[in-house]
Protein backbone atom coordinates (compact mmCIF):
# COMPACT_ATOMS: atom_id res chain seq x y z
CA UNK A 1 -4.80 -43.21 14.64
CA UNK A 2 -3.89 -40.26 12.29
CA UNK A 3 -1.17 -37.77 14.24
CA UNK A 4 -2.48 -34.29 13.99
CA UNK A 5 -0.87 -32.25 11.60
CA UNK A 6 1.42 -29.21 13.25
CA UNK A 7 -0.56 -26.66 11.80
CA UNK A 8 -3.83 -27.79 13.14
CA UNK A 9 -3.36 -26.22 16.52
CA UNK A 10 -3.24 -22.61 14.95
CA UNK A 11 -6.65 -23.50 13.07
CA UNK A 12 -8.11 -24.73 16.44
CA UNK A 13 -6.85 -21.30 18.26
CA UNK A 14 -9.37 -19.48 15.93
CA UNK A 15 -11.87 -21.77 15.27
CA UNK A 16 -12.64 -22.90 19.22
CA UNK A 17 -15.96 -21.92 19.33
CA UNK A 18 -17.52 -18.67 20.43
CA UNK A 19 -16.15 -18.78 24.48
CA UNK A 20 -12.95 -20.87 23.43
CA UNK A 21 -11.20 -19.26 20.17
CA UNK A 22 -8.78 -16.27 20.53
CA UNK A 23 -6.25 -14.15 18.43
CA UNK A 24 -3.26 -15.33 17.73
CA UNK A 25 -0.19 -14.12 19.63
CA UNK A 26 2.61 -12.39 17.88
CA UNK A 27 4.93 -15.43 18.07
CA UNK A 28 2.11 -17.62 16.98
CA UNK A 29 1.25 -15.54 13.75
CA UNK A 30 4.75 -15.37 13.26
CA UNK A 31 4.94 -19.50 13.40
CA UNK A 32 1.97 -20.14 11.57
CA UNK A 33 2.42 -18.14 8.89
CA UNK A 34 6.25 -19.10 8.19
CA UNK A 35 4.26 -22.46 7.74
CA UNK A 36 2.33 -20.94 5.06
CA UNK A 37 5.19 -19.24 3.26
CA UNK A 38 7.03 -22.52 3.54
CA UNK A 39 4.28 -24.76 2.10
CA UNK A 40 3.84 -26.43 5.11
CA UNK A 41 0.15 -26.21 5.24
CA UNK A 42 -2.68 -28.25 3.57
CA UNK A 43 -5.14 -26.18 1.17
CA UNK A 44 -7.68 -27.36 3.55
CA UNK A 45 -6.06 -25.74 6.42
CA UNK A 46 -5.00 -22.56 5.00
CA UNK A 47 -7.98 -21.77 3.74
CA UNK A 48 -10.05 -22.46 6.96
CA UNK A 49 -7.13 -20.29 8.67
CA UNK A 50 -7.67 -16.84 6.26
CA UNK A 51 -11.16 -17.62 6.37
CA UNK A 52 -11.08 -17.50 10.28
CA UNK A 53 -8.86 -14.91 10.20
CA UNK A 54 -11.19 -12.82 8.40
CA UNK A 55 -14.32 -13.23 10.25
CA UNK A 56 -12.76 -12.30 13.39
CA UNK A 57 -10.59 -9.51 11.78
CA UNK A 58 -6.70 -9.47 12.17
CA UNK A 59 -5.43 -7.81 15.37
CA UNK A 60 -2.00 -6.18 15.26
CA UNK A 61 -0.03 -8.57 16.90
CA UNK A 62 -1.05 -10.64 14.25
CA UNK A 63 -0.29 -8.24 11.29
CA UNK A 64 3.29 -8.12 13.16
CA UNK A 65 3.66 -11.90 12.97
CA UNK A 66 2.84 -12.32 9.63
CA UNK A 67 5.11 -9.66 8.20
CA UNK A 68 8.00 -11.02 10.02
CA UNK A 69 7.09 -14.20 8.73
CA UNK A 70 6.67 -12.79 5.02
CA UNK A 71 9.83 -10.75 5.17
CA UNK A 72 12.31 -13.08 6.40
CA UNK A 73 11.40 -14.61 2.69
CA UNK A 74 12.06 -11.73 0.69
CA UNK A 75 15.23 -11.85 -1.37
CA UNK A 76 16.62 -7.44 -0.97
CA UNK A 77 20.07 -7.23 -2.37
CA UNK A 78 22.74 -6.05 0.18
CA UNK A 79 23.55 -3.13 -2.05
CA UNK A 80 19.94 -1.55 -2.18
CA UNK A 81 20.19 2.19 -2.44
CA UNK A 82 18.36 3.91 0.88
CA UNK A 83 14.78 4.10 0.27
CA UNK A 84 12.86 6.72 1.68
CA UNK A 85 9.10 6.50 0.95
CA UNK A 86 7.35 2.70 0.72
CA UNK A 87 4.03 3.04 -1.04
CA UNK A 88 1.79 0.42 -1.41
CA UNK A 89 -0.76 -0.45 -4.16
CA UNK A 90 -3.22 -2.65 -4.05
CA UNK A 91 -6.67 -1.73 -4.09
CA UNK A 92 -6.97 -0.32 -7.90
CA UNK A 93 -9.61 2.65 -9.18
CA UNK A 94 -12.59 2.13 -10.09
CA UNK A 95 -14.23 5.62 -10.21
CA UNK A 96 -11.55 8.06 -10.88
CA UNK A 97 -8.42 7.92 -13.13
CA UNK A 98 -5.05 6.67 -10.72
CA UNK A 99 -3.90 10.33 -9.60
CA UNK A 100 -1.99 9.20 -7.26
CA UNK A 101 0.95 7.65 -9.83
CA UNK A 102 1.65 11.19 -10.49
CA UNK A 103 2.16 12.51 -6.97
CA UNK A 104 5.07 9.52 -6.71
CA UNK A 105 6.24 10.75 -9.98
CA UNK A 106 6.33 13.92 -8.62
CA UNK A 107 8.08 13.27 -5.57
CA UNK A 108 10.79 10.74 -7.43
CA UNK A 109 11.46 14.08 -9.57
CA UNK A 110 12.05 16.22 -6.61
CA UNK A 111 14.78 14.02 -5.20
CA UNK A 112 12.83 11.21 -3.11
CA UNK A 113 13.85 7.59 -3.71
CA UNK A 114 10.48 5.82 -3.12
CA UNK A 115 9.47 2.14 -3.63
CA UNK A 116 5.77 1.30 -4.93
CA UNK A 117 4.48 -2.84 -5.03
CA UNK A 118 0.70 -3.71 -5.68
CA UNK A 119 -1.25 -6.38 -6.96
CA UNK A 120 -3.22 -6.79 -10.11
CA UNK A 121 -6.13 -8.19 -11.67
CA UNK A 122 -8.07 -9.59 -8.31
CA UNK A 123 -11.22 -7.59 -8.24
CA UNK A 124 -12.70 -7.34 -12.09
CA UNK A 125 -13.29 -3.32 -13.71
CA UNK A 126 -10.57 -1.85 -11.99
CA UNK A 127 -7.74 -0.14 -13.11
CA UNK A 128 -4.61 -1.68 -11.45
CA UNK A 129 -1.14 0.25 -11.30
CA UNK A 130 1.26 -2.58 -13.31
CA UNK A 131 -1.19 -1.86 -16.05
CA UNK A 132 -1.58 1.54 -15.97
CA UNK A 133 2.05 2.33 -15.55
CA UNK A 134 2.76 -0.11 -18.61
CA UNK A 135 0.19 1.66 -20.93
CA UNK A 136 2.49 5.14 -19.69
CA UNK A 137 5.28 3.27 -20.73
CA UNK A 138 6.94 2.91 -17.29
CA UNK A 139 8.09 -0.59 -17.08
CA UNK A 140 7.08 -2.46 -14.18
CA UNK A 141 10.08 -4.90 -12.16
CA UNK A 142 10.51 -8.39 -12.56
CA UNK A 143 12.45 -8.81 -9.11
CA UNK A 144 13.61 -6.81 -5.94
CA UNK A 145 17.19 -6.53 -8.03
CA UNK A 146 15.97 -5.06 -10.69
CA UNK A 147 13.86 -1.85 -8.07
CA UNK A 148 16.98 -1.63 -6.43
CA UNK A 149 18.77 -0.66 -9.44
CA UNK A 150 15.55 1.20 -10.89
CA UNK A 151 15.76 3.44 -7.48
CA UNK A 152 19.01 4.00 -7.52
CA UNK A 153 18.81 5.47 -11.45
CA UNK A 154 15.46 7.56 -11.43
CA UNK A 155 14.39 7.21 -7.77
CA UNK A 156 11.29 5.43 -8.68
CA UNK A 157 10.32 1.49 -8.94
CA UNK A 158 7.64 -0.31 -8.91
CA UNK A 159 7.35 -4.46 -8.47
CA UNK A 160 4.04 -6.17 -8.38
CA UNK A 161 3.49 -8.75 -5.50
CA UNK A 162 3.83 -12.01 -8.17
CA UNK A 163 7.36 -10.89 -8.10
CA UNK A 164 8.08 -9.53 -4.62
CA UNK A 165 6.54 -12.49 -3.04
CA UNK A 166 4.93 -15.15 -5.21
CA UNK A 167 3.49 -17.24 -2.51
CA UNK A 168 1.40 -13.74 -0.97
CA UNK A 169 0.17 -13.62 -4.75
CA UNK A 170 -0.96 -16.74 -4.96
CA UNK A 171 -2.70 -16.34 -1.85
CA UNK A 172 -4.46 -13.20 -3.18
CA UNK A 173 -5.50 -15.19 -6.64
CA UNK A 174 -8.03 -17.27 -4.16
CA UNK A 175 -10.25 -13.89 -3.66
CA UNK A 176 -12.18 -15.49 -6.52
CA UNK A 177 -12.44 -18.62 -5.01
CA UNK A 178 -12.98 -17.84 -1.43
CA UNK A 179 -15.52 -14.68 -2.18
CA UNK A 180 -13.59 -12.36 0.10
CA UNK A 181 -10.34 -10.68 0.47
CA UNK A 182 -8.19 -12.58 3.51
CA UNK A 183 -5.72 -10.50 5.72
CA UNK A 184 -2.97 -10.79 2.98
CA UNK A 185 -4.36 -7.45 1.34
CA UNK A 186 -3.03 -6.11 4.96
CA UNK A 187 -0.14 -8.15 4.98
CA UNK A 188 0.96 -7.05 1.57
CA UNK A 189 0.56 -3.71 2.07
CA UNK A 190 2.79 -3.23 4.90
CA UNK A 191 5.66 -5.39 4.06
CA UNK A 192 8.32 -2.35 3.10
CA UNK A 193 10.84 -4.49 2.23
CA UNK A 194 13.71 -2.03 1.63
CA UNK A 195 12.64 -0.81 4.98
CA UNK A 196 12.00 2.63 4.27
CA UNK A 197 11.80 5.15 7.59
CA UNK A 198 8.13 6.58 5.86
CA UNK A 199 5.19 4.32 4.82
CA UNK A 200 2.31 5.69 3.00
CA UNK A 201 -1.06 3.21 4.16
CA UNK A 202 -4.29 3.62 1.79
CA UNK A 203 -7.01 1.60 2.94
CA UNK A 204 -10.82 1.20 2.13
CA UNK A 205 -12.82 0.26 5.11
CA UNK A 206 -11.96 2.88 7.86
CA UNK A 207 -11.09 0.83 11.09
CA UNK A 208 -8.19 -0.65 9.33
CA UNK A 209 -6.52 2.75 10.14
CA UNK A 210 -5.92 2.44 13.84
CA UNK A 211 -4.68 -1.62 12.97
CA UNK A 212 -2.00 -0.02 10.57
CA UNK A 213 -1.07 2.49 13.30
CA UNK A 214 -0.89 0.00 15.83
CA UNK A 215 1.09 -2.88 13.81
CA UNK A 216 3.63 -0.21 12.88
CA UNK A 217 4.19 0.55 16.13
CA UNK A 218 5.01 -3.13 16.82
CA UNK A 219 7.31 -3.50 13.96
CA UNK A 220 9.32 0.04 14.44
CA UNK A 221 8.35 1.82 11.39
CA UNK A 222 9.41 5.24 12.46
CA UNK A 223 6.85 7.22 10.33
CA UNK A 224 3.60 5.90 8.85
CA UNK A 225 0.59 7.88 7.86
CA UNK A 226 -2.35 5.80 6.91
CA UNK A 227 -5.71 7.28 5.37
CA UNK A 228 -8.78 5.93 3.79
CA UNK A 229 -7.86 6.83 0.11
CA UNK A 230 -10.21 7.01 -2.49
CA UNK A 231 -11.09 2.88 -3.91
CA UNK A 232 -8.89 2.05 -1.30
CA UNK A 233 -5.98 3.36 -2.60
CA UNK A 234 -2.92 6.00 -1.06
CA UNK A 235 -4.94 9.22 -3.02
CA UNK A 236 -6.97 11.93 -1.09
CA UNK A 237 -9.76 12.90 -2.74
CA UNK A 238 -10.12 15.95 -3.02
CA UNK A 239 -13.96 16.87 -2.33
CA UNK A 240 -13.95 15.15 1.15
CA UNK A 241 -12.00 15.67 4.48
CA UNK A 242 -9.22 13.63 5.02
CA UNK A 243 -8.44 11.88 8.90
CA UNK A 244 -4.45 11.48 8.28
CA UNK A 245 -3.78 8.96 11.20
CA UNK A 246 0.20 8.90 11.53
CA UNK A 247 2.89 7.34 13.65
CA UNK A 248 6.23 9.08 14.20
CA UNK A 249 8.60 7.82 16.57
CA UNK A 250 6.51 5.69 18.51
CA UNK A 251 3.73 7.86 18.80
CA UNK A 252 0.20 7.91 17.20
CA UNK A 253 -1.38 11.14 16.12
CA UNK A 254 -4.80 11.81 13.98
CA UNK A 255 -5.29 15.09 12.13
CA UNK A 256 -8.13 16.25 9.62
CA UNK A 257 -7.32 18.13 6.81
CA UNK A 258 -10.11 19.65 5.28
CA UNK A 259 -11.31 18.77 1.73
CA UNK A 260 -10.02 21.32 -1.01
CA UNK A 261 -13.61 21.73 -2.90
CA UNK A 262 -17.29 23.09 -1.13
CA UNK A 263 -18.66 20.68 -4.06
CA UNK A 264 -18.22 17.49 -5.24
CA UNK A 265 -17.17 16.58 -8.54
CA UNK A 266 -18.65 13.71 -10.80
CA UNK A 267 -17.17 10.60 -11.74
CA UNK A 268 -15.32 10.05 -14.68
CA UNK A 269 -17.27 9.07 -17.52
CA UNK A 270 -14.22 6.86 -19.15
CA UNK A 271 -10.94 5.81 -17.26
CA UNK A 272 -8.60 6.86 -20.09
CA UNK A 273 -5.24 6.42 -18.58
CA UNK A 274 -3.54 8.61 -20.85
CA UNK A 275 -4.86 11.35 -19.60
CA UNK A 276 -2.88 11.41 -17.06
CA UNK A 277 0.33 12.20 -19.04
CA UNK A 278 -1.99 15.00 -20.72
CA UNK A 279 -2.74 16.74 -17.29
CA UNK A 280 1.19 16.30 -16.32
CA UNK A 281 2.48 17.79 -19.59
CA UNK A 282 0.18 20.84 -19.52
CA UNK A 283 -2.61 19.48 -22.88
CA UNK A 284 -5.20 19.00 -20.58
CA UNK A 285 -6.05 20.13 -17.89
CA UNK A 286 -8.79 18.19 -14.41
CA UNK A 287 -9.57 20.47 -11.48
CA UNK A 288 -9.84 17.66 -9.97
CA UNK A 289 -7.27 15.28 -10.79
CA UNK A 290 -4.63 18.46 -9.53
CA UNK A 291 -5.96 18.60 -6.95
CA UNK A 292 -5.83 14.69 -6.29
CA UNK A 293 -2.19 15.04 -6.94
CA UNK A 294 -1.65 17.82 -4.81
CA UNK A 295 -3.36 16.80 -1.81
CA UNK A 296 -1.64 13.58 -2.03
CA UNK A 297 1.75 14.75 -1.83
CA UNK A 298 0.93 17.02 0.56
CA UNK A 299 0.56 14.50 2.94
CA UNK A 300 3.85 12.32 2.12
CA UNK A 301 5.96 15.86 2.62
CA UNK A 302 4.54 16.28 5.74
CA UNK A 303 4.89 12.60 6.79
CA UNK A 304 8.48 13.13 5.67
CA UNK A 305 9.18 16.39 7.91
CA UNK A 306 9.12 18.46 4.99
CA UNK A 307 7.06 20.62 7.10
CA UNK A 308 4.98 20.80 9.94
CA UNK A 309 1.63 22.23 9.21
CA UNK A 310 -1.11 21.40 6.51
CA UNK A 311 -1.31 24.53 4.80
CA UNK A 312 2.40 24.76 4.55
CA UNK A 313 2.68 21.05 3.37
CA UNK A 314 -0.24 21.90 0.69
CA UNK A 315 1.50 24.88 -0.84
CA UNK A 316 4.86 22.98 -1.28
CA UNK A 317 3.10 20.03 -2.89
CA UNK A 318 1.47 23.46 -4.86
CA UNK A 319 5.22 24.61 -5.76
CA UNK A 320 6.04 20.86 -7.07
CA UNK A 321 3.57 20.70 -9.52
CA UNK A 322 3.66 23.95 -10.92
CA UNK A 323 7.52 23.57 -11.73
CA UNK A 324 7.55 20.26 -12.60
CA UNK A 325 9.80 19.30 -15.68
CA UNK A 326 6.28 18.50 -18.01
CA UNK A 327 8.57 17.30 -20.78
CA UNK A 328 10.44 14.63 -18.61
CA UNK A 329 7.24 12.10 -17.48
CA UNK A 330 8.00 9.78 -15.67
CA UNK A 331 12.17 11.00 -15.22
CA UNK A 332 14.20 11.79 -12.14
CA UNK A 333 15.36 15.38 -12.53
């Protein structure tokens, strides 16, 4: 008789049947998925595990298993300067140019050291941030070493996930293959490897909020705010309220901030990334996209304690822009 391979009991935890299956615990996520980073698993097996994992939906305790598993791989150099803002992204844009790259441009030139990762190229006609950045010509990171060092010079790196952790990429290159995204999209997200006190969450489907909330929690992130951005990504649109759900110091909080515009605006008719440098250097100018970029920060300073109320937090973010240094994209002041 064949002897049952270790990681079969974690596939028979979730596959049991309608009465017999169940989440994982913590300690079991955190098992079974150091057998995934580790190449311990069959292809067989790991994909009947994501797939399982995905019909059911991940719980928290899970999410805090796998990141634990994921970040105990991760190689951060001892000397990493102190990171204050993690920001995560993954998703890409689809309808509306990537305002959000200049709100962490805007932030890195106002003095906060902040860490961006992301992955490209798994869901076809979007624009991804590697790509974007690159046509700005902001070059991306080829290793955790190299953001270290990026952060400590201008305050602002990013490194996509092929990089930060190849086996999580690989994982995400079977979207294609499998037909659906698996819980490493969640995973990925919240794996703030220089550990950063404030995490900035964008997600797409709206009752992932409460799981990011929740999972923080579990892994002591001291302040998260986590909103459904616009494609998915960490960028308030502006034409639509925004439910900011936040944890700070162990406890959870919602707030609504209200949308900036009575109307809604149309969709960009072409995604020309260099616009973007346009609207920061004062050529062109996008109601919209400002407003994108305002709102957006907005949020991290008051995640950060820059302030305690929304209309305070939106006129600082206000301030930023208008005296940013237009001739220095993409520079630390």
């Amino acid at each position: 008789m064949q002897t049952e391979h270790p990681f079969a009991q974690y596939v028979r935890i979730l596959g049991k049947g309608k009465n017999g299956s169940r989440a994982l615990t913590q300690e079991e996520a955190f098992d079974s998925f150091r057998m995934v980073m580790n190449d311990d698993v069959q292809p067989e097996q790991l994909g009947a595990y994501l797939m399982l994992l995905r019909v059911k939906e991940e719980e928290p305790e899970e999410l805090a298993g796998f990141i634990r598993a994921v970040r105990e791989t991760l190689s951060v150099p001892d000397d990493a300067p102190r990171v204050d803002l993690d920001w995560s992204s993954y998703a890409g844009k689809r309808r509306q140019l990537p305002w959000f790259l200049l709100s962490t441009l805007l932030l890195a030139q106002n003095g906060v050291k902040l860490f961006m990762h992301g992955a490209s190229g798994h869901t076809a006609g979007r624009l991804y941030t590697k790509d974007v950045l690159k046509a700005l010509g902001i070059t991306p990171c080829s290793s955790l070493t190299e953001a270290a060092q990026r952060i400590e010079d201008s305050n602002f790196a990013y490194l996509d996930l092929e990089f930060l952790s190849p086996k999580l990429h690989q994982i995400i290159e079977l979207r294609p293959l499998l037909g659906l995204r698996s819980p490493v999209h969640t995973i990925a997200r919240m794996l703030n490897p220089f550990d950063a006190d404030y995490v900035m969450q964008g997600i797409f489907h709206p009752g992932y909020r409460p799981m990011h909330q929740e999972a923080a929690l579990l892994l002591g992130i001291p302040h998260l705010a986590v909103i459904k951005g616009d494609g998915g990504e960490i960028e308030r649109n502006p034409d639509m309220s925004c439910l900011v759900q936040s944890v700070h110091d162990g406890e959870l909080s919602d707030e609504e901030w209200p949308a900036l515009f009575k109307t809604r605006h149309m969709k960009d008719d072409a995604l020309d990334v260099q616009r973007l440098r346009a609207v920061w250097e004062g050529t062109e100018d996008d109601e919209y996209g400002e407003a994108a970029v305002i709102g957006t920060t907005a949020i991290a300073l008051k995640l950060m304690g820059r302030t305690d109320n929304i209309d305070d937090a939106e006129l600082q973010a206000t301030d930023l822009w208008l005296t940013r240094a237009r001739d220095r994209f993409g520079a630390a002041a």
